[in-house]
PDB file of N, CA and C in Angstrom:
ATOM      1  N   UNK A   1       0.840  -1.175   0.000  1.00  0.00           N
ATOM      2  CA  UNK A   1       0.000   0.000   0.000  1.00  0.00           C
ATOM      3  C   UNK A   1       0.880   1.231   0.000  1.00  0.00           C
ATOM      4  N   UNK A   2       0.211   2.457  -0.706  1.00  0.00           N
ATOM      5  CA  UNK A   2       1.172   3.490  -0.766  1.00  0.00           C
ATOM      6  C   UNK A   2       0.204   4.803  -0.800  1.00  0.00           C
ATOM      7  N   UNK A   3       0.577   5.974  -0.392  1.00  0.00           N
ATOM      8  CA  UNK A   3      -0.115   6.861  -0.035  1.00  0.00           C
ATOM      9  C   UNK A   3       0.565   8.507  -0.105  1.00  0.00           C
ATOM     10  N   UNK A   4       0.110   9.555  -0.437  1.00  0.00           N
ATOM     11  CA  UNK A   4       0.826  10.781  -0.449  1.00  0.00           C
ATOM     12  C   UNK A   4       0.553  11.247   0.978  1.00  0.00           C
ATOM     13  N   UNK A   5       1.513  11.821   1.748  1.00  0.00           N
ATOM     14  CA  UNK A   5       1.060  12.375   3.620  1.00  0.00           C
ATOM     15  C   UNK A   5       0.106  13.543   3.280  1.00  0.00           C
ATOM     16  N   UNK A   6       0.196  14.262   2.217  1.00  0.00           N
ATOM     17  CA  UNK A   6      -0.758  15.392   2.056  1.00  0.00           C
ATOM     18  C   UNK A   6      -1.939  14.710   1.802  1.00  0.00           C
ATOM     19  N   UNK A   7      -2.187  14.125   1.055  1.00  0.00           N
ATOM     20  CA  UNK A   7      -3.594  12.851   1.168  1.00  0.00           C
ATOM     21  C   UNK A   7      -3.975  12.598   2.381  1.00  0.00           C
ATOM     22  N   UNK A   8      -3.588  11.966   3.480  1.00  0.00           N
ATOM     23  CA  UNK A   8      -3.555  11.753   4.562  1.00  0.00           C
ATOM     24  C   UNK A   8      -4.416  12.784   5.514  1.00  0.00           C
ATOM     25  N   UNK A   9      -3.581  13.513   5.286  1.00  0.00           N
ATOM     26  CA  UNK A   9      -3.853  14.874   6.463  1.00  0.00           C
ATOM     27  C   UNK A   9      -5.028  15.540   5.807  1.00  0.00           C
ATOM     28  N   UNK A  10      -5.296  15.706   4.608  1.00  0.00           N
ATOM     29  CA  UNK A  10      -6.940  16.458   3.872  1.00  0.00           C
ATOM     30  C   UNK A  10      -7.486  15.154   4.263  1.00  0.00           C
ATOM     31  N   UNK A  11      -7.376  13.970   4.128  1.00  0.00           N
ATOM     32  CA  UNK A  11      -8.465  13.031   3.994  1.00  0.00           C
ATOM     33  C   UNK A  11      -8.510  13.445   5.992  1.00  0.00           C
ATOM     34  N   UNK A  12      -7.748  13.122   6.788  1.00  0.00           N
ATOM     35  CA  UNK A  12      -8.458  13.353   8.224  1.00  0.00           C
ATOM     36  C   UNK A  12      -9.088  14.603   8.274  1.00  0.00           C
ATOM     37  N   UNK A  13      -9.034  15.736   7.859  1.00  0.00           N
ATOM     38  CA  UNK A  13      -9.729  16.790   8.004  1.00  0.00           C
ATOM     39  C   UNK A  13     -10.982  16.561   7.200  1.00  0.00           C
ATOM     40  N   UNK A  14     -10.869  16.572   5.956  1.00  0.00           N
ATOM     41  CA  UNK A  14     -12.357  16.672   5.357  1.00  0.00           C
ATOM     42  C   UNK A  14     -13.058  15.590   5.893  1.00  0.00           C
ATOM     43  N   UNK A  15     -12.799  14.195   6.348  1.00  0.00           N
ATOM     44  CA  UNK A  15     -13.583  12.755   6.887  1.00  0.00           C
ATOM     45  C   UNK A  15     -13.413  12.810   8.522  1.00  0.00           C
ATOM     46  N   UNK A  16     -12.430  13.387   9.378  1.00  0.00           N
ATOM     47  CA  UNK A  16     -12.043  12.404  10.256  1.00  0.00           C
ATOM     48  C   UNK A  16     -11.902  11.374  10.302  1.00  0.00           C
ATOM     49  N   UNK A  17     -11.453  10.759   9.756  1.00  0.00           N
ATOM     50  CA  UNK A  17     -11.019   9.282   9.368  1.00  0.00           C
ATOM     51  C   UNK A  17      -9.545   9.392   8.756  1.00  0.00           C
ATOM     52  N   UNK A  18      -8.461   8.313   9.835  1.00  0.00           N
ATOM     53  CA  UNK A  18      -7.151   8.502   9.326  1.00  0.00           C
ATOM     54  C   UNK A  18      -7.204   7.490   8.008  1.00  0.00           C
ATOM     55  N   UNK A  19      -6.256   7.180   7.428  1.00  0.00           N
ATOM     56  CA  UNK A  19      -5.859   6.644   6.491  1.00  0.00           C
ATOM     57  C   UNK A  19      -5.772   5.302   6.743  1.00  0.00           C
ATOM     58  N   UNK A  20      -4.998   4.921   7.979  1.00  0.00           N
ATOM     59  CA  UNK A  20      -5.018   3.750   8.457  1.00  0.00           C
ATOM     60  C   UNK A  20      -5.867   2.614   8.265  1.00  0.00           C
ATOM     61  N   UNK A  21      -7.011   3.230   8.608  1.00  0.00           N
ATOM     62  CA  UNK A  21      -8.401   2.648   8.604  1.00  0.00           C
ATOM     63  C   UNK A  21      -8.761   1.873   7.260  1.00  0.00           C
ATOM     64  N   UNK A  22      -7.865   1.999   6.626  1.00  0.00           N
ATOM     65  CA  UNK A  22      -8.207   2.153   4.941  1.00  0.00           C
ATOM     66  C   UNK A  22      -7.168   0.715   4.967  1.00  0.00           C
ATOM     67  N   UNK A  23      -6.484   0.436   5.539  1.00  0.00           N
ATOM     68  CA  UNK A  23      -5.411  -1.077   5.676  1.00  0.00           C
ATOM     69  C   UNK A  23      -6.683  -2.227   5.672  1.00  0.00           C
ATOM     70  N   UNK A  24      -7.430  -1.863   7.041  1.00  0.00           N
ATOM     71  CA  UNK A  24      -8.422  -2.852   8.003  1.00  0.00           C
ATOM     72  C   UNK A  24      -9.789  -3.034   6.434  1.00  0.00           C
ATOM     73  N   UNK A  25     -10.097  -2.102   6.270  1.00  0.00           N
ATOM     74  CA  UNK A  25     -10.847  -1.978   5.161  1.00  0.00           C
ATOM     75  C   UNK A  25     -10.875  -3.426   4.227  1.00  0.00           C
ATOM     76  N   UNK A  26      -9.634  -2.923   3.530  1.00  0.00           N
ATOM     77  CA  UNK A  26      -9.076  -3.132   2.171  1.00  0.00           C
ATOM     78  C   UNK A  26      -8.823  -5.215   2.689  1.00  0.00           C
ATOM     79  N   UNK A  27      -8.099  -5.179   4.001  1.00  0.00           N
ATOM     80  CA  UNK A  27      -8.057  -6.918   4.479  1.00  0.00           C
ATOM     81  C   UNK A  27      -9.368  -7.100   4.449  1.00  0.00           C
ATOM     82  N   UNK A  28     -10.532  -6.336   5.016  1.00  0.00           N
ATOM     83  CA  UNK A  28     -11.716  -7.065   5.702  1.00  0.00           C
ATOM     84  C   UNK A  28     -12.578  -7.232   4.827  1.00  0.00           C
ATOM     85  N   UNK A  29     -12.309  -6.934   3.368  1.00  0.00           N
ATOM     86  CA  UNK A  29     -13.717  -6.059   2.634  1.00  0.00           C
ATOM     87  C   UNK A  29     -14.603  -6.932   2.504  1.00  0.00           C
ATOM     88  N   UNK A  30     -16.085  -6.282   2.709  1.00  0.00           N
ATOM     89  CA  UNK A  30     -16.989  -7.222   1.998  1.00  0.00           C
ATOM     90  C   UNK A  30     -17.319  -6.822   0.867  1.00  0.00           C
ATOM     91  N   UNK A  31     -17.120  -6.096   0.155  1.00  0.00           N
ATOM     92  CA  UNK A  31     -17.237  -6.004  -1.341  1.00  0.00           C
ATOM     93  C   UNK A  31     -16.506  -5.038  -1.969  1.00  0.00           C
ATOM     94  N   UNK A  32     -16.026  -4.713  -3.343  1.00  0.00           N
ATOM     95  CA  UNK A  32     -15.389  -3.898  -3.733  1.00  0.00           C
ATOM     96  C   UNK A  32     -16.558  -3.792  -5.372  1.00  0.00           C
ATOM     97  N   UNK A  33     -16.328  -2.585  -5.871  1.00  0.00           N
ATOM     98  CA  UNK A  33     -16.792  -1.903  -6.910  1.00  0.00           C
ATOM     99  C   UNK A  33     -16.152  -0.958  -7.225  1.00  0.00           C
ATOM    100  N   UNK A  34     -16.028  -0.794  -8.826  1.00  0.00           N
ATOM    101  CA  UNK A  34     -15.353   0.158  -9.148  1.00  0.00           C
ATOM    102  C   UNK A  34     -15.901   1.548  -9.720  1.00  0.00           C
ATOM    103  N   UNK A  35     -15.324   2.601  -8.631  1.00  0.00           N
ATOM    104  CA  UNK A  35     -16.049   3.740  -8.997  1.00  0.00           C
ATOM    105  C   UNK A  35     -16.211   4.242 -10.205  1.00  0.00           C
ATOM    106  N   UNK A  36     -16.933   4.231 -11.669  1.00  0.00           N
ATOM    107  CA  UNK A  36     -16.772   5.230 -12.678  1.00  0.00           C
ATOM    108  C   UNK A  36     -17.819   6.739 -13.010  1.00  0.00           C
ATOM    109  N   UNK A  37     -17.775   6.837 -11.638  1.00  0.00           N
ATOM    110  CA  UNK A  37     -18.576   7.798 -11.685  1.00  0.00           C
ATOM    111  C   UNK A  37     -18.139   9.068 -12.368  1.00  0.00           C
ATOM    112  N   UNK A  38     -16.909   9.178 -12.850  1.00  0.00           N
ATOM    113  CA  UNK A  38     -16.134  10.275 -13.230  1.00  0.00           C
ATOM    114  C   UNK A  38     -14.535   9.512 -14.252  1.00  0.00           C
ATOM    115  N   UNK A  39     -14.059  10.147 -15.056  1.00  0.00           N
ATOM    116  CA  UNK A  39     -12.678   9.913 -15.749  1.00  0.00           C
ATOM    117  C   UNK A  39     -11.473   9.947 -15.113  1.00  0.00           C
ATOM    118  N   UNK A  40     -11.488   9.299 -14.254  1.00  0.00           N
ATOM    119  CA  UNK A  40     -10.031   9.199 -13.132  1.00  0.00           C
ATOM    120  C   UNK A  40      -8.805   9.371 -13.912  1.00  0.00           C
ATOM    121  N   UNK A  41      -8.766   9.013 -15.143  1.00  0.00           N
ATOM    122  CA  UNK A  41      -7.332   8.649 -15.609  1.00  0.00           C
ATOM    123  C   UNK A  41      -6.605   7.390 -15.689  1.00  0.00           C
ATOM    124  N   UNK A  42      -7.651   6.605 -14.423  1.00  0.00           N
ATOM    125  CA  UNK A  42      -7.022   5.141 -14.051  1.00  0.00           C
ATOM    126  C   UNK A  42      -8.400   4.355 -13.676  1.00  0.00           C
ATOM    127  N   UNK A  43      -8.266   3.440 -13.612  1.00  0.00           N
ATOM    128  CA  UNK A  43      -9.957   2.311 -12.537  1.00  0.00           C
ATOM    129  C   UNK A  43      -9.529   2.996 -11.177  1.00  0.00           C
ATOM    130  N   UNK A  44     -10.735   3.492 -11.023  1.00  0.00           N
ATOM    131  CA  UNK A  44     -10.472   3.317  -9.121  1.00  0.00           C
ATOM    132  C   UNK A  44     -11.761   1.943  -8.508  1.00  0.00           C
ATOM    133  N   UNK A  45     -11.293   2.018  -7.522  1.00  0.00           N
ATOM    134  CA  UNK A  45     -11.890   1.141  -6.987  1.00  0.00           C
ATOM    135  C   UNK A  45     -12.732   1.704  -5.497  1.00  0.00           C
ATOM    136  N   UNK A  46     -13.714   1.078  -4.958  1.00  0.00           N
ATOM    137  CA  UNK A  46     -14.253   1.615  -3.573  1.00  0.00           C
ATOM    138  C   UNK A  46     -14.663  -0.028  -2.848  1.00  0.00           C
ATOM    139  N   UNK A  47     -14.143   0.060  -1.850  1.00  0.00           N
ATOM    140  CA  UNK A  47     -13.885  -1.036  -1.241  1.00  0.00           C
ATOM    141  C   UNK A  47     -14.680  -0.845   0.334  1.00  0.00           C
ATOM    142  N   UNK A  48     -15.333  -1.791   0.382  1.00  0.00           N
ATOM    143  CA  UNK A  48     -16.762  -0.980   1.794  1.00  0.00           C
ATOM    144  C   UNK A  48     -15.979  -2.169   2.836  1.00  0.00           C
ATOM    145  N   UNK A  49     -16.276  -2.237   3.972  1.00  0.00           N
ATOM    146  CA  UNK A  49     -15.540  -2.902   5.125  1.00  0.00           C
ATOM    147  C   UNK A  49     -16.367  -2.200   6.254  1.00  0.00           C
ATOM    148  N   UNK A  50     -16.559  -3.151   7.544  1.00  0.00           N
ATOM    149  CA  UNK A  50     -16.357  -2.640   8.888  1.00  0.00           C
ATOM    150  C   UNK A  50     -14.987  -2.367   9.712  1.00  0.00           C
ATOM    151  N   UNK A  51     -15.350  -1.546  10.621  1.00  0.00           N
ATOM    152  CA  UNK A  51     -14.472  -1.318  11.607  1.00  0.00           C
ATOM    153  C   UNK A  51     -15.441  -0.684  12.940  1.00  0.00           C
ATOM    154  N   UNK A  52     -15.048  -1.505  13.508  1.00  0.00           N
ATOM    155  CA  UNK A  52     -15.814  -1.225  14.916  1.00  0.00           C
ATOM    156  C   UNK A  52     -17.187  -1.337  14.957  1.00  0.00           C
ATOM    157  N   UNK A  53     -17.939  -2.231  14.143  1.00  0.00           N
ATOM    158  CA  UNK A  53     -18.910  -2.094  13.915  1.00  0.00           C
ATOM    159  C   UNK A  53     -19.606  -0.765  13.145  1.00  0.00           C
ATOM    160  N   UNK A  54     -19.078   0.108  12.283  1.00  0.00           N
ATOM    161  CA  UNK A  54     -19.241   0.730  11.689  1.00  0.00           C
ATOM    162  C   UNK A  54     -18.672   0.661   9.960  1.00  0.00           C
ATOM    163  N   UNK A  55     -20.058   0.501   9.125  1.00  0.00           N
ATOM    164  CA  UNK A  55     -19.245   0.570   7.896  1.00  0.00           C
ATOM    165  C   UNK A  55     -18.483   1.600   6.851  1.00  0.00           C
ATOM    166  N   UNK A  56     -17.372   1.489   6.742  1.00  0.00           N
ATOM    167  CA  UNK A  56     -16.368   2.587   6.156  1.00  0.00           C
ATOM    168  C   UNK A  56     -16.393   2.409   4.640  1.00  0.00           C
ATOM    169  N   UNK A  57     -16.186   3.036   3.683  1.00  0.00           N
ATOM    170  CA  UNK A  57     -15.889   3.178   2.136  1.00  0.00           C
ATOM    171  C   UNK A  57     -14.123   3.527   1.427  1.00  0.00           C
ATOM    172  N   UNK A  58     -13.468   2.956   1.455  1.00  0.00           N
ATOM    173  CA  UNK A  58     -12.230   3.385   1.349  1.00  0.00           C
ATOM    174  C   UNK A  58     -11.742   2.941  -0.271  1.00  0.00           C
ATOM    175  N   UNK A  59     -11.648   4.529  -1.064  1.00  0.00           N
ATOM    176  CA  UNK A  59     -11.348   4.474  -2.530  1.00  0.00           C
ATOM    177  C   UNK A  59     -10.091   4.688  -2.620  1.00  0.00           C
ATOM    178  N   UNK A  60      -9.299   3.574  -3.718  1.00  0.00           N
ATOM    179  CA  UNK A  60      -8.145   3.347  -4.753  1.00  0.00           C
ATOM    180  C   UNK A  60      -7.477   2.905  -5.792  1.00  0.00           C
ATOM    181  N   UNK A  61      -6.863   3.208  -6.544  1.00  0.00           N
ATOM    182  CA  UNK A  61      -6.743   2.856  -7.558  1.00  0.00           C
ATOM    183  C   UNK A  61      -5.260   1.649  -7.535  1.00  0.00           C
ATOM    184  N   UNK A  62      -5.022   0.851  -8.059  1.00  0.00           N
ATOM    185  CA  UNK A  62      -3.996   0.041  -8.456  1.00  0.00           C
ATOM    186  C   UNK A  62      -2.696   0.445  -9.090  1.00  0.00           C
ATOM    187  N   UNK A  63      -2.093   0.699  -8.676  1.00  0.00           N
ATOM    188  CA  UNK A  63      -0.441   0.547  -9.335  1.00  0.00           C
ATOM    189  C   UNK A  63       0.409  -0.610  -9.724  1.00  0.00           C
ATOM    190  N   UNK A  64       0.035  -1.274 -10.536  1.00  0.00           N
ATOM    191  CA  UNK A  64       0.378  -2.669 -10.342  1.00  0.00           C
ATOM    192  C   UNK A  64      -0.264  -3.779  -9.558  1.00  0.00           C
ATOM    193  N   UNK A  65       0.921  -3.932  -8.549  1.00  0.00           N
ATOM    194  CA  UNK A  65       0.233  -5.157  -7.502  1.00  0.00           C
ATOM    195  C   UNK A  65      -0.395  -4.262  -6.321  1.00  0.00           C
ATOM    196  N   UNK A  66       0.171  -2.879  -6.382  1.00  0.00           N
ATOM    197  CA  UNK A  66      -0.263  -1.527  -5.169  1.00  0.00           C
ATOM    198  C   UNK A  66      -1.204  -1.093  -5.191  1.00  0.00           C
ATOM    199  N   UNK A  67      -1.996  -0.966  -3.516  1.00  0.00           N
ATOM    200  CA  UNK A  67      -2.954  -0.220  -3.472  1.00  0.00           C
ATOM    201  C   UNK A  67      -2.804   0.991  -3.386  1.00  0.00           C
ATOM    202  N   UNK A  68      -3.450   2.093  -3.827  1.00  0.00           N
ATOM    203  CA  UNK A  68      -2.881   3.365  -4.135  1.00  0.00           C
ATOM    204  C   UNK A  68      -3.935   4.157  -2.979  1.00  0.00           C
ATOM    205  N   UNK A  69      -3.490   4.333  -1.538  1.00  0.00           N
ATOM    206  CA  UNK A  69      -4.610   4.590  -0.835  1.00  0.00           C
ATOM    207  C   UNK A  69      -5.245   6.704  -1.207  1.00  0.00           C
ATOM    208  N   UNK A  70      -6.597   6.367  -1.489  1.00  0.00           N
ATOM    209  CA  UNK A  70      -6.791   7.989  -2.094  1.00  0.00           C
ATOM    210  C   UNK A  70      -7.850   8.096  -0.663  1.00  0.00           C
ATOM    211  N   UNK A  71      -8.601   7.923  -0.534  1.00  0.00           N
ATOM    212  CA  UNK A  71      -9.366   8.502   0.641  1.00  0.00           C
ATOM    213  C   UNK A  71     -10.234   7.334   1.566  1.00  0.00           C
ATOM    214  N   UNK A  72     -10.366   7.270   2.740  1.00  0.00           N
ATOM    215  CA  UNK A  72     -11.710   6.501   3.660  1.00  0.00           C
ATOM    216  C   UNK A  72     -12.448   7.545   4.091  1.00  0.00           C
ATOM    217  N   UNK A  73     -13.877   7.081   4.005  1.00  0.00           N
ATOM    218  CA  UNK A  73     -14.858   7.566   4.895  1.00  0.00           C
ATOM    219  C   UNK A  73     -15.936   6.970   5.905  1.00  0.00           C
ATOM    220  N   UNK A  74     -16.690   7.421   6.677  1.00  0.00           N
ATOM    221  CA  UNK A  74     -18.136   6.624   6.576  1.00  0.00           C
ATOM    222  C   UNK A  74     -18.566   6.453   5.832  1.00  0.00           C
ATOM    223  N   UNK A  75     -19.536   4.822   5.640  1.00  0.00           N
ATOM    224  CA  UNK A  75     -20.580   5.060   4.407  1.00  0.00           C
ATOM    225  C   UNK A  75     -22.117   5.610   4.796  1.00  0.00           C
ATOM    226  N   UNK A  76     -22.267   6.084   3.348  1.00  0.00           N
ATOM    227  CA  UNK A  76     -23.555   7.052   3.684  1.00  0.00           C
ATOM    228  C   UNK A  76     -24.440   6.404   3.780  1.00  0.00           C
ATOM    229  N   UNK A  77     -26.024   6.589   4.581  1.00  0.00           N
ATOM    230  CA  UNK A  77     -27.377   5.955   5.080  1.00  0.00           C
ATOM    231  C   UNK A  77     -27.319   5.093   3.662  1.00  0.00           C
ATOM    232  N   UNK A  78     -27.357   5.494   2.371  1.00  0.00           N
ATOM    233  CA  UNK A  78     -27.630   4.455   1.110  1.00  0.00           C
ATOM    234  C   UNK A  78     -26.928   3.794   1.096  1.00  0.00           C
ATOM    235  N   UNK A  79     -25.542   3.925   0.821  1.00  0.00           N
ATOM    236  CA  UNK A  79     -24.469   2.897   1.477  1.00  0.00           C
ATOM    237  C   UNK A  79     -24.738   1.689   1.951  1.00  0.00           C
ATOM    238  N   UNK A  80     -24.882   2.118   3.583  1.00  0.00           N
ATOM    239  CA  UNK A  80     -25.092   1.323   4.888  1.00  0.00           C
ATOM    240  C   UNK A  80     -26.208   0.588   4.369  1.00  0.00           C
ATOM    241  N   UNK A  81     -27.629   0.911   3.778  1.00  0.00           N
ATOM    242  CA  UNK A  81     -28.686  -0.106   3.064  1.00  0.00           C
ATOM    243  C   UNK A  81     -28.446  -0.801   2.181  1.00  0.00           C
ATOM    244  N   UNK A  82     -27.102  -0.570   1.500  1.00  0.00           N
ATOM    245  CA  UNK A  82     -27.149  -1.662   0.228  1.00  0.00           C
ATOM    246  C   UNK A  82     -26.248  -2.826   1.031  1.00  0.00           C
ATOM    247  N   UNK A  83     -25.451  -2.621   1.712  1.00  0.00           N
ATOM    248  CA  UNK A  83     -24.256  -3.347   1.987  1.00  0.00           C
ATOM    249  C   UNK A  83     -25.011  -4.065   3.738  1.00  0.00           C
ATOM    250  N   UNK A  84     -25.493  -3.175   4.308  1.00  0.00           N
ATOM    251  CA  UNK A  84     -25.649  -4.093   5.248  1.00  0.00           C
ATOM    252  C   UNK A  84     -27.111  -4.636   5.725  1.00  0.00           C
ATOM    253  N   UNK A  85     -27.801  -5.112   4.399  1.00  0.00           N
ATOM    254  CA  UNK A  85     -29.073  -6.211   4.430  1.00  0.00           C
ATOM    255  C   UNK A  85     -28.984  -6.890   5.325  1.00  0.00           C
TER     256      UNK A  85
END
C-alpha cells in the first residue's frame, strides 16, 4: 500500500477518518466496486468494510500489484442499506 502524507492529512480533516483505517478496510472487505462515476485517468476502486462495527468506504486505484490509498470515509445511510441487508 502506498499513499501521499498530504492525502492523509486532507483526507483526516475533510472525513475524520485517518488513512489507516483504509489497511483494516481493504483486508476485511466485503465487497469492492469500481467507482466510474467520473474519468479518473485510471480504474479506481471503492472497497466498503467494517471497523468497529461501523461501515467505512475506502477508494483506490492500483499501481500494479499496489494499493494506491486515495481517501476513507463513513458510508452514507444508502451505502449502509445496500451493503448491510
Amino acid at each position: 500500500m502506498e499513499f501521499d502524507t498530504a492525502t492523509v492529512e486532507a483526507n483526516r480533516l475533510k472525513h475524520g477518518v485517518a488513512l489507516a483505517v483504509e489497511a483494516t478496510i481493504l483486508m476485511n472487505a466485503m465487497g469492492r466496486i469500481e467507482d466510474d462515476r467520473q474519468d479518473y485517468g485510471e480504474k479506481r476502486f471503492n472497497a466498503f468494510g467494517l471497523v468497529e462495527q461501523r461501515l467505512f468506504v475506502c477508494s483506490y486505484p492500483m499501481r500494479g500489484a499496489t494499493y494506491r490509498l486515495i481517501s476513507v470515509r463513513k458510508a452514507s445511510k444508502q451505502e449502509r442499506r445496500i451493503w448491510l441487508r
